[in-house]
Protein backbone atom coordinates (compact mmCIF):
# COMPACT_ATOMS: atom_id res chain seq x y z
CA UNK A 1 32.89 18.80 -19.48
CA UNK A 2 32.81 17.20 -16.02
CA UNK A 3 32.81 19.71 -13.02
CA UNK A 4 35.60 19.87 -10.82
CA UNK A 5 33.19 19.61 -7.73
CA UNK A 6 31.40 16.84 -9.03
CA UNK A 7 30.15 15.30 -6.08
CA UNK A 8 30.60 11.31 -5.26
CA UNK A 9 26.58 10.37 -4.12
CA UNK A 10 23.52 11.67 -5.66
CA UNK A 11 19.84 10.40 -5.50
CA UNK A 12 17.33 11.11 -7.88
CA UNK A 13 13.73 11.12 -6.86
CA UNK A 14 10.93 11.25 -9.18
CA UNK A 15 8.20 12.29 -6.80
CA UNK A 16 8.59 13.08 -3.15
CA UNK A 17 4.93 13.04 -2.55
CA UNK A 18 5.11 9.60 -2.81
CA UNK A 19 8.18 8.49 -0.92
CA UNK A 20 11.55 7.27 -0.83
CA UNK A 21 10.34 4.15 -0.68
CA UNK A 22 7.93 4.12 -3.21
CA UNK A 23 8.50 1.41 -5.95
CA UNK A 24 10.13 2.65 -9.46
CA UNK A 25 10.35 5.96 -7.56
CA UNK A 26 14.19 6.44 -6.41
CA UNK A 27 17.64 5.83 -8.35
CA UNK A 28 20.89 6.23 -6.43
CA UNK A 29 24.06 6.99 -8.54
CA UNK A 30 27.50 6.60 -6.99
CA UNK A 31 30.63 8.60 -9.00
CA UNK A 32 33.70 6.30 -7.37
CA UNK A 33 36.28 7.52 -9.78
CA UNK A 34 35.52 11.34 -8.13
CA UNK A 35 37.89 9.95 -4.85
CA UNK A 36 39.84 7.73 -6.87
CA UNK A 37 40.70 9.11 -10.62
CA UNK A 38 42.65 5.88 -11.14
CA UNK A 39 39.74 4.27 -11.53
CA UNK A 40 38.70 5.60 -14.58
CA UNK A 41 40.86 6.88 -17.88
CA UNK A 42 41.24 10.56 -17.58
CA UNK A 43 38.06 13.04 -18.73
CA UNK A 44 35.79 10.04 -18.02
CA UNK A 45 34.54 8.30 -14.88
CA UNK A 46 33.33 5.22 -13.14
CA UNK A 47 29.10 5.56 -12.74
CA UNK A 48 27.31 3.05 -10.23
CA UNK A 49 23.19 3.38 -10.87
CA UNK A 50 21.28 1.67 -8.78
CA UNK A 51 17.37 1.09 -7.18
CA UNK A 52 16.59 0.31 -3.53
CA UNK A 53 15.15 -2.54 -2.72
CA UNK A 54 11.51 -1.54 -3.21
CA UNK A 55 10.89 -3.63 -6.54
CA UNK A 56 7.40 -5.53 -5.16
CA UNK A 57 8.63 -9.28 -5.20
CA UNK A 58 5.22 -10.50 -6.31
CA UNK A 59 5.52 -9.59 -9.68
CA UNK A 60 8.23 -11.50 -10.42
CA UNK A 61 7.36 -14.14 -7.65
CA UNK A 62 7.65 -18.06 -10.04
CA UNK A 63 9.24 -16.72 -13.62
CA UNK A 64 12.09 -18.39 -14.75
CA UNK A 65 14.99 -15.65 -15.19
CA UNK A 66 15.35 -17.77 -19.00
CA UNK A 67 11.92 -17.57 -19.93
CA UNK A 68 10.37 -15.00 -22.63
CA UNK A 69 8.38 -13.74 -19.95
CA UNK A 70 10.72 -12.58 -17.12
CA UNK A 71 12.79 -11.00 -19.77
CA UNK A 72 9.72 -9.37 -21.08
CA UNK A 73 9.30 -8.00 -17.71
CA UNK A 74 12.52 -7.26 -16.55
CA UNK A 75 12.64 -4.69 -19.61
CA UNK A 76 9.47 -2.79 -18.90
CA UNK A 77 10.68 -2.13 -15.37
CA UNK A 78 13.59 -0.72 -16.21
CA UNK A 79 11.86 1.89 -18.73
């Protein structure tokens, strides 16, 4: 069952010690269909999930999206 006060933002944070900004730390998750139920069929809604931009750019800094490697990559980080 989906609450009627389901709320339209959340954030989860894994650890605050380390930061908002920490990388693999922080998902937002935006519920659009909660203003607009039109947007999704009825019962069910729309989910947005999301990570700030604190992925470290060196890691994937020169790999080819197509290559084994990048793909490799691109699945452990978003374990």
């Amino acid at each position: 069952d989906i609450p009627e006060d389901l709320e339209i933002h959340h954030i989860v944070v894994n650890d605050w010690k380390r930061g908002v900004d920490a990388d693999q730390n922080v998902v937002l998750i935006s519920i659009p269909s909660v203003l607009g139920k039109e947007l999704a069929p009825t019962g069910k809604h729309v989910l947005h999930a999301y990570t700030p931009g604190t992925e470290p750019y060196d890691i994937w800094e020169g790999l080819d999206r197509r290559s084994s490697e990048y793909k490799k990559l691109k699945a452990e980080r978003s374990e």
